[in-house]
Protein backbone atom coordinates (compact mmCIF):
# COMPACT_ATOMS: atom_id res chain seq x y z
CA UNK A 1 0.00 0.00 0.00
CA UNK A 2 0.82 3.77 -0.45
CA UNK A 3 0.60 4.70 2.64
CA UNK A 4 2.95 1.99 4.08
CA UNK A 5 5.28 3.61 2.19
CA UNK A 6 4.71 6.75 3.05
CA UNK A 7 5.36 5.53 6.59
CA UNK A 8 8.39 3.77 6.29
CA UNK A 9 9.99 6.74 4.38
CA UNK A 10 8.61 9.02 7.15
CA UNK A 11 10.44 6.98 9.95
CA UNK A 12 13.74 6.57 8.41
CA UNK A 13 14.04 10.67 7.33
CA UNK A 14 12.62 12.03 11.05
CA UNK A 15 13.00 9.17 13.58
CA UNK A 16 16.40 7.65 11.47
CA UNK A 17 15.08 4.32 11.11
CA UNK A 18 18.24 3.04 9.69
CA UNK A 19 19.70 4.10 12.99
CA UNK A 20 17.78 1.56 15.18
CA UNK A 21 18.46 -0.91 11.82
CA UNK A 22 22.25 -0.07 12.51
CA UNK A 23 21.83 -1.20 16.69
CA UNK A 24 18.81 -3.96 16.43
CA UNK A 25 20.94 -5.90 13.67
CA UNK A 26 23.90 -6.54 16.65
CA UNK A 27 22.18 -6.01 19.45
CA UNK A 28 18.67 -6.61 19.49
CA UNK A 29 17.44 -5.13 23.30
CA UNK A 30 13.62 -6.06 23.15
CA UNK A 31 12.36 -3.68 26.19
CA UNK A 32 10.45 -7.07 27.79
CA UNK A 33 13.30 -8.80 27.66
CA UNK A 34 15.35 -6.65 28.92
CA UNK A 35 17.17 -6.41 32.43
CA UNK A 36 18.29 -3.50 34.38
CA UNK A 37 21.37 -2.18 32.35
CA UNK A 38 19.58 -2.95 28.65
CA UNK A 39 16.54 -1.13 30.08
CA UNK A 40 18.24 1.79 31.13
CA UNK A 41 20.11 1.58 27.40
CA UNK A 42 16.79 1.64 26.05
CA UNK A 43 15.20 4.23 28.29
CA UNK A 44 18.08 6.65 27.93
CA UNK A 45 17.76 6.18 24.12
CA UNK A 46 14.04 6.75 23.85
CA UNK A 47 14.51 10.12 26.08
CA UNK A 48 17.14 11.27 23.90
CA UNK A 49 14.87 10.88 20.93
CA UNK A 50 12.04 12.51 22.59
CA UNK A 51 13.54 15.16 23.64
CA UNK A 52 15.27 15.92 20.29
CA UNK A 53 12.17 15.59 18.11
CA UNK A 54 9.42 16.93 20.12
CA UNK A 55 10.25 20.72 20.20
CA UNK A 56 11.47 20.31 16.56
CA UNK A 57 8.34 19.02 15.37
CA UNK A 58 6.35 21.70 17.32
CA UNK A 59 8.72 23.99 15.78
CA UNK A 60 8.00 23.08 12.06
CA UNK A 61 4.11 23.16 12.94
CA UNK A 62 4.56 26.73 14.05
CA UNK A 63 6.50 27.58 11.15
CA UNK A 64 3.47 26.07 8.78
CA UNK A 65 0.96 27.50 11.03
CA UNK A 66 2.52 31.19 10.03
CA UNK A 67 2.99 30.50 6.85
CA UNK A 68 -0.94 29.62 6.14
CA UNK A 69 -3.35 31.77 5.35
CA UNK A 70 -6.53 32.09 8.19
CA UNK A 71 -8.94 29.62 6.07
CA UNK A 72 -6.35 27.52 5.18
CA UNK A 73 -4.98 26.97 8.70
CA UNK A 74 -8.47 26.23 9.64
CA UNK A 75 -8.81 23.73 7.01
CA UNK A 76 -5.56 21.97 8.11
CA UNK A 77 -6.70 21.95 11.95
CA UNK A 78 -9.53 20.10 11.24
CA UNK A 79 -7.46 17.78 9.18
CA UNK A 80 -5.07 17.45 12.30
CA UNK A 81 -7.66 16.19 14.61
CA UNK A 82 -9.48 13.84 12.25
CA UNK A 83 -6.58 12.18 10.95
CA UNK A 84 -5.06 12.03 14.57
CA UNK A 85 -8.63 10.32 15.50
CA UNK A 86 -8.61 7.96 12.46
CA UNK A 87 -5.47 6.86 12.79
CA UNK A 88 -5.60 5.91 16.56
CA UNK A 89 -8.95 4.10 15.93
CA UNK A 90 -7.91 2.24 12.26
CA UNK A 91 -4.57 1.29 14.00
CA UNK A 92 -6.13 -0.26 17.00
CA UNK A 93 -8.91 -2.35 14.90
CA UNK A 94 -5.54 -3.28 12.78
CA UNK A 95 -3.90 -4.38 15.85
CA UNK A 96 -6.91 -6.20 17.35
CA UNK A 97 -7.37 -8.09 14.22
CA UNK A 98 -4.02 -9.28 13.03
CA UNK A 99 -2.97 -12.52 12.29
CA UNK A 100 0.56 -13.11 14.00
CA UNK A 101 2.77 -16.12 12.80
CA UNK A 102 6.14 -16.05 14.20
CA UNK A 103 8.79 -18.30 12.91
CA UNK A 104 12.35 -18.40 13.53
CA UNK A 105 13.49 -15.87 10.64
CA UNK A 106 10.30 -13.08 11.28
CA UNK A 107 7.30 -11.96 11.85
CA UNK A 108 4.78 -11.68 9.59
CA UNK A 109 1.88 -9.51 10.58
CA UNK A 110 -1.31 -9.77 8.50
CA UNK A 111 -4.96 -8.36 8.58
CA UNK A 112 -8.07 -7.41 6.75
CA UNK A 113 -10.65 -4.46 6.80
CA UNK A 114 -13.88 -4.48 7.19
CA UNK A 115 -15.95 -2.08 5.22
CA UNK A 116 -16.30 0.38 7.93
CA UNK A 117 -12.46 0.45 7.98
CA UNK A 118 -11.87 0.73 4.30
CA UNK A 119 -13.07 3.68 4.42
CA UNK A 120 -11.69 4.83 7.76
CA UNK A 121 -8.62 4.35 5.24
CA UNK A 122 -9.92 5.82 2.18
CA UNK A 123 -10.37 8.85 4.24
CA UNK A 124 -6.85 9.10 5.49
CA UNK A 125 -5.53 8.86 2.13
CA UNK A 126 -8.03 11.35 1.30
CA UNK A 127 -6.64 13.37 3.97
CA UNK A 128 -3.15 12.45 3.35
CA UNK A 129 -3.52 14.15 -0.24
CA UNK A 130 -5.45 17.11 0.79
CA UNK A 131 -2.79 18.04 2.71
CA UNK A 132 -0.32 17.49 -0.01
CA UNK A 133 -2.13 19.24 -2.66
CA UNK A 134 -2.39 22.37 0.47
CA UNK A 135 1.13 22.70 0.69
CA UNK A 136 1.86 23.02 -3.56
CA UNK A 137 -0.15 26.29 -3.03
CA UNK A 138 2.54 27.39 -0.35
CA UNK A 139 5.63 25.89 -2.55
CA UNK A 140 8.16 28.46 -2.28
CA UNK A 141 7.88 29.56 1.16
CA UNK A 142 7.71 25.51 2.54
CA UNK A 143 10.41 24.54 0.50
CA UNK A 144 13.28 25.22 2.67
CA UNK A 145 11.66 23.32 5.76
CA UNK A 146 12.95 20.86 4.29
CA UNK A 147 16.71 22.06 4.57
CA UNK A 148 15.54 21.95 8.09
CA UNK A 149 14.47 18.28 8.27
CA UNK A 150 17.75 16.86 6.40
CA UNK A 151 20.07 19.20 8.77
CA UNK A 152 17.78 17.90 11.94
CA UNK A 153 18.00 14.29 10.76
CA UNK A 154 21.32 15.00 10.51
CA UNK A 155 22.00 16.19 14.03
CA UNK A 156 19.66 13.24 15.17
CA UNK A 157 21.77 10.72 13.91
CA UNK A 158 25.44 12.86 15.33
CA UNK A 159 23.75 12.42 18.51
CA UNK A 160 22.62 8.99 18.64
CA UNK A 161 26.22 7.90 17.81
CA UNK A 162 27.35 10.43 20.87
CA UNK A 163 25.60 9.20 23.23
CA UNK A 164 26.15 5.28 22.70
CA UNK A 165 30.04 6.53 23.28
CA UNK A 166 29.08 8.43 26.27
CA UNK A 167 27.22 5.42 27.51
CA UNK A 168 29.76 2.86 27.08
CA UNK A 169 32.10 4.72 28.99
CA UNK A 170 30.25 5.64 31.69
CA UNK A 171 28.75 1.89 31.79
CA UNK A 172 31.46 -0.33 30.85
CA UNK A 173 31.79 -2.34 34.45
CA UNK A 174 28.11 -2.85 34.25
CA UNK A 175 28.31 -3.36 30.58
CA UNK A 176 30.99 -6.02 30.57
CA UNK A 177 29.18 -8.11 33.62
CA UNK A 178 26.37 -9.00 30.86
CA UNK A 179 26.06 -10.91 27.69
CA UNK A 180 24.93 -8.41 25.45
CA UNK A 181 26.48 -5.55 27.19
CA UNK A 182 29.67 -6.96 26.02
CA UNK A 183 28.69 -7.05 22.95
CA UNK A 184 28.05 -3.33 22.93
CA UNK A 185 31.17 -2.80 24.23
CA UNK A 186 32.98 -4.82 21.34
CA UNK A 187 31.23 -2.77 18.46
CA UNK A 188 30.49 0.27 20.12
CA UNK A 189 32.74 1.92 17.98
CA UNK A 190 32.03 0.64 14.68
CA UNK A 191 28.30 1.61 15.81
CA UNK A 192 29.15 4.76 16.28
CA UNK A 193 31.14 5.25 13.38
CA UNK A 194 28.45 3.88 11.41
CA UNK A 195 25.78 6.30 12.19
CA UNK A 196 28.19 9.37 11.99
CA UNK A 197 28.46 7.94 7.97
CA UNK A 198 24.74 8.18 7.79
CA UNK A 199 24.23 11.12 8.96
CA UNK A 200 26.96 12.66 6.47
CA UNK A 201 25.04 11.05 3.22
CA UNK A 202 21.84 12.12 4.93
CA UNK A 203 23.36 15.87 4.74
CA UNK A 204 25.72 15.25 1.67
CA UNK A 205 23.70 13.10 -0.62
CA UNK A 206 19.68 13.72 0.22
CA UNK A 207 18.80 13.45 -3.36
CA UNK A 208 16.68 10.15 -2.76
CA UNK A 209 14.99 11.49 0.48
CA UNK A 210 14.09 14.92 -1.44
CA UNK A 211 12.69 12.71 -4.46
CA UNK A 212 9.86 11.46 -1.78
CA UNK A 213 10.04 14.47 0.18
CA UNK A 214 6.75 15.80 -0.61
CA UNK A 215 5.24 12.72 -1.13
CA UNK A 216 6.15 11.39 2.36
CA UNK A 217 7.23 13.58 4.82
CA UNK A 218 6.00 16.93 4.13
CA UNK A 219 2.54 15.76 4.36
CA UNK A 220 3.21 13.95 8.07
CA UNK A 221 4.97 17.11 9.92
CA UNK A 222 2.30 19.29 8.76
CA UNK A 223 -0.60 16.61 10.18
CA UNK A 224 1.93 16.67 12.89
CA UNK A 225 -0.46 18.05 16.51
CA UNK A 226 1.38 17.23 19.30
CA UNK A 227 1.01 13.62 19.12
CA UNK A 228 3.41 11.76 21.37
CA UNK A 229 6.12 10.07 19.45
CA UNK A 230 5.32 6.96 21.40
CA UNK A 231 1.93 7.35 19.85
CA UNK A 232 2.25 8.08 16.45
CA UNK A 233 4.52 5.04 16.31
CA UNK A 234 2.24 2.89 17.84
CA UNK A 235 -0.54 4.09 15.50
CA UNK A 236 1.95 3.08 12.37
CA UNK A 237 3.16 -0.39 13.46
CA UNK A 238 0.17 -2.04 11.38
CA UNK A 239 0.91 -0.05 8.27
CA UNK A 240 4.78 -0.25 8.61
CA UNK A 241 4.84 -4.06 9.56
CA UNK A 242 5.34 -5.39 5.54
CA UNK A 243 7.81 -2.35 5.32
CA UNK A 244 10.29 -3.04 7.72
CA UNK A 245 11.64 -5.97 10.15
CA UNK A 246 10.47 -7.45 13.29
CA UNK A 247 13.53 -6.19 15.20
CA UNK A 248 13.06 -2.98 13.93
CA UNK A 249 9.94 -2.57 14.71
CA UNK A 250 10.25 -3.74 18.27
CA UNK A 251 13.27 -2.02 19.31
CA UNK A 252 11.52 1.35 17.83
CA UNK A 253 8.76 0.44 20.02
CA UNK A 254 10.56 -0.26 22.73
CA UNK A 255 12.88 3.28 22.87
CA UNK A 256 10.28 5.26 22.92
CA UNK A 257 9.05 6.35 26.53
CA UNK A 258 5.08 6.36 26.41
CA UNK A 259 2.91 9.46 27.88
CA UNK A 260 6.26 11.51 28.15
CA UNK A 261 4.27 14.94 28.65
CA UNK A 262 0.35 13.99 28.12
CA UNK A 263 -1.29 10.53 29.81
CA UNK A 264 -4.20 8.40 28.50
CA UNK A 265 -7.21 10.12 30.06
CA UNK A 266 -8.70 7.36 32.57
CA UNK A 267 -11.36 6.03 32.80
CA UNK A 268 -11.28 5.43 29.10
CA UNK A 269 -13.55 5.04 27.54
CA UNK A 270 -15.55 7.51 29.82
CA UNK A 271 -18.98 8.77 30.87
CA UNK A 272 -19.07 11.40 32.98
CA UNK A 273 -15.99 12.61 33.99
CA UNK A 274 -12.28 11.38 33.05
CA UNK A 275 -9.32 12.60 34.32
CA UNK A 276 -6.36 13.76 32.55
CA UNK A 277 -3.12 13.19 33.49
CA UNK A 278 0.34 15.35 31.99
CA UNK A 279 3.64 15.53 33.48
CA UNK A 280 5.90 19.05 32.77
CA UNK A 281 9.51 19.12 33.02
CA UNK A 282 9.76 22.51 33.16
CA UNK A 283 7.14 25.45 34.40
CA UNK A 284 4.23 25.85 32.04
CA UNK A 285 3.07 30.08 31.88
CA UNK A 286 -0.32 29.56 29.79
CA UNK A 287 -1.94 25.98 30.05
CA UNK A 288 -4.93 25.45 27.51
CA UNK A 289 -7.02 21.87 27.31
CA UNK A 290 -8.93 21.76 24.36
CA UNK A 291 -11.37 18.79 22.99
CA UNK A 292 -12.17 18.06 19.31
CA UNK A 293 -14.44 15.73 17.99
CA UNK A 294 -14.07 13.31 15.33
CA UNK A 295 -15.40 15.94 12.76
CA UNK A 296 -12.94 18.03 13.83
CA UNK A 297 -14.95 20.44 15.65
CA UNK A 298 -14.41 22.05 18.71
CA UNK A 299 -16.12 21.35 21.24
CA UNK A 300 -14.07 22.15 24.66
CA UNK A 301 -11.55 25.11 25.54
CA UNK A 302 -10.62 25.42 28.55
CA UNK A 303 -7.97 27.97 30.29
CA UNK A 304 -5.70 26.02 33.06
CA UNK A 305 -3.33 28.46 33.61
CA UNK A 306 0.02 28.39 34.83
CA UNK A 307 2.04 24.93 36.19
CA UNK A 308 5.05 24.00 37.75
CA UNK A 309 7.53 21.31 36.77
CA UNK A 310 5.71 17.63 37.86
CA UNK A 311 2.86 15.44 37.65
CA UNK A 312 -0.20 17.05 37.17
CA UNK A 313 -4.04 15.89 36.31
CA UNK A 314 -7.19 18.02 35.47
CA UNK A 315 -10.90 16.05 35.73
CA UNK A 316 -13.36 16.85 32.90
CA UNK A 317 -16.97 16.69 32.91
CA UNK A 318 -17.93 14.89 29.51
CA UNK A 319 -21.74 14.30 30.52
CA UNK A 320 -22.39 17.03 27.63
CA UNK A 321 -20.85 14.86 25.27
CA UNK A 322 -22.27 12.35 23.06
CA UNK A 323 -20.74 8.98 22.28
CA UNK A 324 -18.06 9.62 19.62
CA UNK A 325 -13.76 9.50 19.63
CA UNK A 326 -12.21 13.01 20.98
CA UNK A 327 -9.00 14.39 20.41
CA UNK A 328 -7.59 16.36 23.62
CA UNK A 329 -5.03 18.79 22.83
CA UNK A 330 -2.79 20.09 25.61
CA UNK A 331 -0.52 23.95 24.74
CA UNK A 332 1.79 24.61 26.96
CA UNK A 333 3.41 27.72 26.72
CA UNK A 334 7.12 27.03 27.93
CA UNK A 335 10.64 29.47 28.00
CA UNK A 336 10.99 26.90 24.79
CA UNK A 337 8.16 28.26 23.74
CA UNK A 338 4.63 26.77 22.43
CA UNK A 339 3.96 23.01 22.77
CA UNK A 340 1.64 20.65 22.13
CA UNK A 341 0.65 17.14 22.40
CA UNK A 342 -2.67 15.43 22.20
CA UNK A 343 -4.18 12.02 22.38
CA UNK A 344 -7.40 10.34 21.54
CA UNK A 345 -10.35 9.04 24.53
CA UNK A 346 -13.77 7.83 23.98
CA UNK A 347 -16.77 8.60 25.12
CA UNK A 348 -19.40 5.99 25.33
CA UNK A 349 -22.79 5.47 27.71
């Protein structure tokens, strides 16, 4: 399918797919297998991808949000939230449904739709090329955001090979006392070395990822709206799973820290009231909840304020609601400036 594609091309230009490819091949650290100095490797790599990507991604949405004109902008914010619902809801039917053989070699993943969920998917691509066809009319000034991607990419990678250096050395005793830990320590430099080469064809030689570009990637950062990473991963796994291997796929899933900033509402699905919980590393100055509903409207705003670093939770009252899928959006304003993240919760009586 198209839109597998689009996927798998999307992971390995913004998440540098072929840099989990370049560590699951040798060292393949599934987080339930894991024990304590593997899960702290995988931890410490998910945070470091987190925190990389998130305020870059907010960052390009800001740039696009600028850059559109008022209708526009409102025609891509309902696009946001629907695709953001679809995707959560067609990914977990996907997930629910699949067919799992596992043999020695791989995993093969397969499922069907039903007609409900064909076009669920007909309306993402739908989506998906709406948005495409949107950003042709705002060619020249979008164009270098893409300089922008390649040069983060870049960095991503730079870092990635960094940090299994810094790692190594300040793990080695702990590293050496386990089976695969000596492993890392054996190729740690050839891994590093490795992903420093990517990310210099990445910068040098992008002439294949600026082919699909537009096609692939473009589209996704400007559905982005403040989806955990976690998330948005999670919601691809069933479209990516013919596209890429098992190990990739597991080790992605496993580096990623879930809820980093915004928690599954619970109860979920809810009733009357749900409570939503969101951890802040650093003091928010303007809080603002808002909830969407699968047609994109919205339906909630409401004004939390200001928060300090922690764990916080705010209770809604959905009794006004009807039964339908709702995007909540958290905006934080930061001293990093604007940020958002959202997630999807059900309502249902």
């Amino acid at each position: 399918m198209m839109i597998q594609r689009m996927f798998s091309v999307f992971l390995s230009a913004i998440l540098g797919l072929f840099t989990w490819s370049t560590l699951s091949a040798q060292s393949e650290w599934l987080a339930e297998d894991a024990i304590s100095i593997q899960r702290e490797f995988i931890d410490e790599l998910g945070s470091e991808c987190t925190d990389y990507w998130n305020p870059r991604l907010n960052e390009y949405k800001r740039i696009i949000d600028r850059t559109l004109s008022p209708n526009d902008l409102e025609k891509l914010n309902s696009w946001r939230v629907r695709w953001g619902i679809l995707m959560n809801d067609l990914s977990a039917k996907m997930n629910k449904n699949a067919e799992v053989d596992i043999d020695d070699s791989d995993k093969e993943i397969e499922f069907s739709l039903g007609a409900g969920d064909e076009e669920e998917f007909t309306e993402i691509m739908e989506i998906w090329m709406g948005t495409m066809s949107l950003a042709e009319g705002y060619r020249s000034s979008l164009d270098y955001l893409s300089e922008n991607v390649v040069e983060d990419a870049s960095g991503f990678i730079t870092n990635v090979a960094d940090f299994i250096e810094e790692f190594v050395q300040a793990h080695h005793a702990e590293l050496a006392e386990d089976e695969k830990g000596q492993e890392l320590l054996s190729n740690s430099n050839e891994f590093a070395e490795e992903l420093r080469e990517e990310g210099t064809k990445i910068k040098k030689d992008n002439k294949g990822f600026m082919e699909v570009y537009s096609l692939a990637v473009e589209p996704f950062i400007m559905l982005y709206n403040g989806g955990n990473l976690g998330d948005m991963l999670g919601d691809m796994l069933p479209f990516l799973s013919n596209q890429t291997s098992s190990a990739n796929l597991d080790v992605v899933a496993g580096l990623l820290p879930e809820g980093a900033v915004l928690q599954q509402n619970y109860p979920n699905p809810a009733s009357s009231k749900t409570s939503i919980p969101f951890t802040l590393a650093e003091t928010s100055s303007a809080t603002t909840l808002r909830l969407y509903s699968s047609d994109g409207s919205l339906v909630k705003s409401i004004d939390l304020g200001r928060f300090e670093p922690g764990k916080h939770s705010y209770e809604v009252d959905v009794t006004d609601l009807s039964n339908d899928s709702y995007l909540y959006h958290l905006t934080i304003l930061t001293d990093a400036g604007e940020m958002v993240y959202s997630k999807v919760m059900k309502v249902v009586r």
